[in-house]
C-alpha atoms as a PDB file:
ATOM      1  CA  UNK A   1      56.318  26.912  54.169  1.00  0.00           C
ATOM      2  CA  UNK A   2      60.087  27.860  54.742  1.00  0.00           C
ATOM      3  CA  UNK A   3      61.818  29.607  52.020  1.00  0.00           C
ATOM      4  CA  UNK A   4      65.083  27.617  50.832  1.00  0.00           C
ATOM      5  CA  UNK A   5      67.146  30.921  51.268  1.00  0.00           C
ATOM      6  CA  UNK A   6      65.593  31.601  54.391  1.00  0.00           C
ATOM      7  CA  UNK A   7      66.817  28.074  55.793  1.00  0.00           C
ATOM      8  CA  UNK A   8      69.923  28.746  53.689  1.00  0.00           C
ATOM      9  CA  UNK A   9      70.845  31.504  56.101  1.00  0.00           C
ATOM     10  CA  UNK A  10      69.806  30.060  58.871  1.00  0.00           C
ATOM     11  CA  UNK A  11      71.780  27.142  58.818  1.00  0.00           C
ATOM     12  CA  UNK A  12      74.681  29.548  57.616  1.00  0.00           C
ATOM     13  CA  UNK A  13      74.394  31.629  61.112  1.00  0.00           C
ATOM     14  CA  UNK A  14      74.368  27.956  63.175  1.00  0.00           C
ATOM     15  CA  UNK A  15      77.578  27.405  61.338  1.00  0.00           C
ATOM     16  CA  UNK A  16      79.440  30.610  62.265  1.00  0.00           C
ATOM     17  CA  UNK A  17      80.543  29.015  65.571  1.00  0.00           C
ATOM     18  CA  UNK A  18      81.984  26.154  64.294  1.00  0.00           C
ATOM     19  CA  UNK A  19      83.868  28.823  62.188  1.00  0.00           C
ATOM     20  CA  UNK A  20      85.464  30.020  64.650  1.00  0.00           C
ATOM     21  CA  UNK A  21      83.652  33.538  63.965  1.00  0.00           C
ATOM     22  CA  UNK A  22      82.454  34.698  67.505  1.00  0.00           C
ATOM     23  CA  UNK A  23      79.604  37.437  66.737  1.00  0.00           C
ATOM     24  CA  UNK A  24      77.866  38.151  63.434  1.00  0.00           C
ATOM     25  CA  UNK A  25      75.363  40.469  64.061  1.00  0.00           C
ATOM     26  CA  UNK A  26      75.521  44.396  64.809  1.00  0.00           C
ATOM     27  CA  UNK A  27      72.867  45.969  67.359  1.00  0.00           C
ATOM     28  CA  UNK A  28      72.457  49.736  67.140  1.00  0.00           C
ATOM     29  CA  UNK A  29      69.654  52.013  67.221  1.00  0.00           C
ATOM     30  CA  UNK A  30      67.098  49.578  67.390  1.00  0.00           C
ATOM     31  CA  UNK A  31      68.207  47.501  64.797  1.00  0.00           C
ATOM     32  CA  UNK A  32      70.196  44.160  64.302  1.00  0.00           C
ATOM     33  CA  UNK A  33      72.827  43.624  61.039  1.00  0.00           C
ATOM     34  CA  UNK A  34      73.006  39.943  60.483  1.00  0.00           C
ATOM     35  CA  UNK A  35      76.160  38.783  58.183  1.00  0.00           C
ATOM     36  CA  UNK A  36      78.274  36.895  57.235  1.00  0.00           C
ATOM     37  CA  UNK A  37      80.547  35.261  54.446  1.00  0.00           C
ATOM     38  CA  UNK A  38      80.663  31.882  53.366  1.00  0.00           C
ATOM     39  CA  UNK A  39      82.184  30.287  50.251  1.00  0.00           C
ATOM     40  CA  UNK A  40      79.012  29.981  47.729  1.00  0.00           C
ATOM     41  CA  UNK A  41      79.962  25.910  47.323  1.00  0.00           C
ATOM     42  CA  UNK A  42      77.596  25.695  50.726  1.00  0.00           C
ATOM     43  CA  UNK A  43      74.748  26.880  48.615  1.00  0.00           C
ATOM     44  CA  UNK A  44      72.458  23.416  47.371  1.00  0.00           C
ATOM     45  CA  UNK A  45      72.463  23.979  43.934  1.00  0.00           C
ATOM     46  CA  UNK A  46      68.744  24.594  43.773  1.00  0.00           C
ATOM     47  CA  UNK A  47      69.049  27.378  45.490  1.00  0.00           C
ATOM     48  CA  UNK A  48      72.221  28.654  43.797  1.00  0.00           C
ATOM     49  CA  UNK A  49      70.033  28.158  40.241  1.00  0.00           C
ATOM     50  CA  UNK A  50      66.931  29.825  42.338  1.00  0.00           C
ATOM     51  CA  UNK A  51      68.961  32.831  42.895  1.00  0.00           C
ATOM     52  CA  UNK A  52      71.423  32.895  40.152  1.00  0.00           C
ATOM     53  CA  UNK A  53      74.281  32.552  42.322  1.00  0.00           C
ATOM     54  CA  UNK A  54      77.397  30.611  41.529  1.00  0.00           C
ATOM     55  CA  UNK A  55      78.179  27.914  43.016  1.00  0.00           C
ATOM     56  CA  UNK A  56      82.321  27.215  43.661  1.00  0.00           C
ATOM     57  CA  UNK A  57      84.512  26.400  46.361  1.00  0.00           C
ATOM     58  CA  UNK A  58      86.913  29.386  44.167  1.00  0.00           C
ATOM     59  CA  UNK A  59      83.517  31.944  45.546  1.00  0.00           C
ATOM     60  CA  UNK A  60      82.293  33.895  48.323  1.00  0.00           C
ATOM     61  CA  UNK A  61      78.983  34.813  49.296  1.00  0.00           C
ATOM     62  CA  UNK A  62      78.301  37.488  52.007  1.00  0.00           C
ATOM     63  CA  UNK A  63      74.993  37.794  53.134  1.00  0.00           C
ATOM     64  CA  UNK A  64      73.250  40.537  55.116  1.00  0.00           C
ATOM     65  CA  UNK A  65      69.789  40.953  56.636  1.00  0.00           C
ATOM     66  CA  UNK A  66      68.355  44.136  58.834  1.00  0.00           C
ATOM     67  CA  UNK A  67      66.071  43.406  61.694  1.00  0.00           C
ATOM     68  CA  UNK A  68      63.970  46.249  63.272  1.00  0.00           C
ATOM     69  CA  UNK A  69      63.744  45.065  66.875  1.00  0.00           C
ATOM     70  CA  UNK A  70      60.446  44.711  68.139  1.00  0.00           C
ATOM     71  CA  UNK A  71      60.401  43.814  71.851  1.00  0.00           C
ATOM     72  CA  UNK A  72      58.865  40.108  72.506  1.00  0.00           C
ATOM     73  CA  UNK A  73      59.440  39.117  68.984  1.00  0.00           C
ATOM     74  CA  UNK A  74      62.044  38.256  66.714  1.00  0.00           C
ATOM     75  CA  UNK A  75      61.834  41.675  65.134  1.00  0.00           C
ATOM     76  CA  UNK A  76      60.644  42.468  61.592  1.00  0.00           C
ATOM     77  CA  UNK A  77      62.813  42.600  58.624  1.00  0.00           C
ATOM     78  CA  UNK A  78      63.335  45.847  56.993  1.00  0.00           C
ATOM     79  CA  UNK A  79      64.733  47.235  53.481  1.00  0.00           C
ATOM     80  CA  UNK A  80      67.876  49.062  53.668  1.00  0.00           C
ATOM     81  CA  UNK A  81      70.818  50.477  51.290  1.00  0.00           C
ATOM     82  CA  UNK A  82      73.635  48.167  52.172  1.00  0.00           C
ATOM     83  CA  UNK A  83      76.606  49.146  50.676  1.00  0.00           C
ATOM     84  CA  UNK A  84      79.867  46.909  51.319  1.00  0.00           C
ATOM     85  CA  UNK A  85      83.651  47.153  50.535  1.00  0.00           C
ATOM     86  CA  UNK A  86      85.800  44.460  50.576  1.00  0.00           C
ATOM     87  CA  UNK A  87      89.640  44.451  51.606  1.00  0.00           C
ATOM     88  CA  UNK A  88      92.080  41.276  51.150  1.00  0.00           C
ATOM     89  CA  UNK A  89      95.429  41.016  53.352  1.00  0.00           C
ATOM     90  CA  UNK A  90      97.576  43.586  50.427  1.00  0.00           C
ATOM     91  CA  UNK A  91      95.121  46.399  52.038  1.00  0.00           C
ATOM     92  CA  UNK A  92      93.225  46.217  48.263  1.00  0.00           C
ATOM     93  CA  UNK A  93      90.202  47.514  48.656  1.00  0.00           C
ATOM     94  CA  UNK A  94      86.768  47.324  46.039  1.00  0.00           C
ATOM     95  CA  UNK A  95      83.652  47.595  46.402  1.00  0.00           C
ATOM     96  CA  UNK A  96      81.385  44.521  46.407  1.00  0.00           C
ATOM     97  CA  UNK A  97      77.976  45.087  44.692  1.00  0.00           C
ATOM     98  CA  UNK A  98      74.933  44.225  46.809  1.00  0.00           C
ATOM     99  CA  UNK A  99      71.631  42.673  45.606  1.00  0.00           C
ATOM    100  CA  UNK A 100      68.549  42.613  47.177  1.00  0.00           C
ATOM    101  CA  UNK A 101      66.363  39.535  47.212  1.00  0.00           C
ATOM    102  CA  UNK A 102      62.892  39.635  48.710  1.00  0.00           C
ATOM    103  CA  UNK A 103      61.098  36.682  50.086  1.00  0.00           C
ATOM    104  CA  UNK A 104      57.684  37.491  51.285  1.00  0.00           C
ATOM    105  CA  UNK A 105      58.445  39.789  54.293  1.00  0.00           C
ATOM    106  CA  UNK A 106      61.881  39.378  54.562  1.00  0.00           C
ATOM    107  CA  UNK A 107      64.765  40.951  52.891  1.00  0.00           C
ATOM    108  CA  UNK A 108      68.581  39.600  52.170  1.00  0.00           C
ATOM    109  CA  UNK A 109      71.272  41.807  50.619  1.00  0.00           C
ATOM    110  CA  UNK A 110      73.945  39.165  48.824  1.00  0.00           C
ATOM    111  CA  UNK A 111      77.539  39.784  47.372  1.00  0.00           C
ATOM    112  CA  UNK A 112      79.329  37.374  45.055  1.00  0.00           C
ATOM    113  CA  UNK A 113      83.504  37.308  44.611  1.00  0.00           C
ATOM    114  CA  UNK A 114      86.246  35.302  44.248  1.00  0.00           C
ATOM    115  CA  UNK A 115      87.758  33.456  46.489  1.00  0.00           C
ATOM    116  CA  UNK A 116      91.657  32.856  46.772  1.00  0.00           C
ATOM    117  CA  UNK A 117      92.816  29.894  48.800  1.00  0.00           C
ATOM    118  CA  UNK A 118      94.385  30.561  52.465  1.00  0.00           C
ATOM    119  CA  UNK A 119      93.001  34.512  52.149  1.00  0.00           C
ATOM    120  CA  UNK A 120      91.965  37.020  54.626  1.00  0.00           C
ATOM    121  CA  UNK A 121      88.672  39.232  53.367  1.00  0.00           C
ATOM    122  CA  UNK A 122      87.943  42.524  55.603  1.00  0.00           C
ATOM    123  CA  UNK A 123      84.437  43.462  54.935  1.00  0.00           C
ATOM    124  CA  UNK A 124      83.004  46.773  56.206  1.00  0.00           C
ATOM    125  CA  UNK A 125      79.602  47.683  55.725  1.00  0.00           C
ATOM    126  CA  UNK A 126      77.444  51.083  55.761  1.00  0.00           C
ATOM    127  CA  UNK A 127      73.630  49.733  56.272  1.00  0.00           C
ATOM    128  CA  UNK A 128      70.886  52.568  56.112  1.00  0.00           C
ATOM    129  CA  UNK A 129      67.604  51.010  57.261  1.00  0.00           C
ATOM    130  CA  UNK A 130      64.619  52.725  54.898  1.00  0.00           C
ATOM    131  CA  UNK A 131      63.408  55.968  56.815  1.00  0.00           C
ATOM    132  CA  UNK A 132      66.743  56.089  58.704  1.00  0.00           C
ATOM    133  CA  UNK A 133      69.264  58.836  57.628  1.00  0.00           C
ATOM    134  CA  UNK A 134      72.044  57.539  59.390  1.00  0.00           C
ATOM    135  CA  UNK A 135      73.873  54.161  58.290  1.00  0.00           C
ATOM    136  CA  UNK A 136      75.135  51.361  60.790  1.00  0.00           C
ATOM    137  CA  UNK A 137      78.618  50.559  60.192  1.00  0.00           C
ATOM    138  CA  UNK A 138      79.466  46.794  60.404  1.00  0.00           C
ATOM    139  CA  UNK A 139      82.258  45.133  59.776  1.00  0.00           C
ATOM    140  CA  UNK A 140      83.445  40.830  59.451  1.00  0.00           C
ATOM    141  CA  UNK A 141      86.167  39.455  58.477  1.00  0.00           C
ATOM    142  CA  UNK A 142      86.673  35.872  57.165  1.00  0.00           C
ATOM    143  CA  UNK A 143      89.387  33.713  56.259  1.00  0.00           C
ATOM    144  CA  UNK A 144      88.587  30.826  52.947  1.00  0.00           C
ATOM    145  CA  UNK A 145      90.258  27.810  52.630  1.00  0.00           C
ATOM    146  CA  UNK A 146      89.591  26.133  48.618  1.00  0.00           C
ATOM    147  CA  UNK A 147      90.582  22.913  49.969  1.00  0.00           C
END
C-alpha cells in the first residue's frame, strides 16, 4: 500500500521539470537530499487534514527527504536534523521550522510559510544524517506565483 504523502512527493519531484527547476537533489558523502518547494494548494486536502498542513495558494511547503545510498537499490531513508533558513528577494532572512513525519521506513522533514505573489524564496539547508557529525549543505530556490 502507498502512503498518500509518499505519492504526494513523488508526484511533486515529476513536477519539478515542468517547473523549470533543473536539479533537486544533493549527493554527498553517500547520501542524497531530496527537496523542494511547492505552494501547499498542490496538497489533496486529505492529505493536508492527514498531516495538518494548510492548504492555500497564499502557502509554501518545502519538503526534504535523506537517502543513504545503497548500491543496486534505491537507497534507504534515514533520520536527520534538517535545519532550513529561508531568504526572500529584500535579503530577509528567518528560519523555517522543520517537522518530521515518519511513514513506516521513510522519513520527510516539511516547512510551512507564506507565500507572496511574484516572490523569489532562497532556501539553504544544513542536513545532518543520524550518526553523521558533519551536515550537507543544500540549497533551492523557487519563485510562487498566487495566480
Amino acid at each position: 500500500m502507498r502512503h498518500p504523502l509518499l505519492q504526494l512527493l513523488t508526484a511533486c519531484l515529476l513536477l519539478i521539470p515542468l517547473a523549470g527547476q533543473a536539479e533537486n537533489s544533493t549527493h554527498e558523502r553517500g547520501y542524497t537530499v531530496h527537496h523542494n518547494a511547492i505552494p501547499s494548494a498542490m496538497l489533496t486536502p486529505d492529505v493536508a487534514k492527514q498531516y495538518g498542513i494548510v492548504r492555500s495558494k497564499y502557502r509554501g511547503l518545502l519538503n526534504v527527504s535523506v537517502i543513504r545510498e545503497r548500491p543496486g537499490t534505491v537507497g534507504e531513508s534515514v533520520p536527520a536534523r534538517v535545519e532550513v533558513t529561508m531568504t526572500d528577494l529584500t535579503g530577509r532572512s528567518q528560519p523555517l521550522p522543520m517537522r518530521r513525519i515518519r511513514e513506516g521506513d521513510a522519513y520527510y522533514y516539511i516547512g510551512e510559510f507564506p507565500v507572496v505573489d511574484g516572490e523569489t524564496y532562497s532556501f539553504r539547508m544544513r542536513v545532518t544524517p543520524q550518526g553523521e557529525q558533519q551536515p550537507i549543505e543544500a540549497g533551492i530556490e523557487q519563485q510562487f506565483f498566487v495566480d
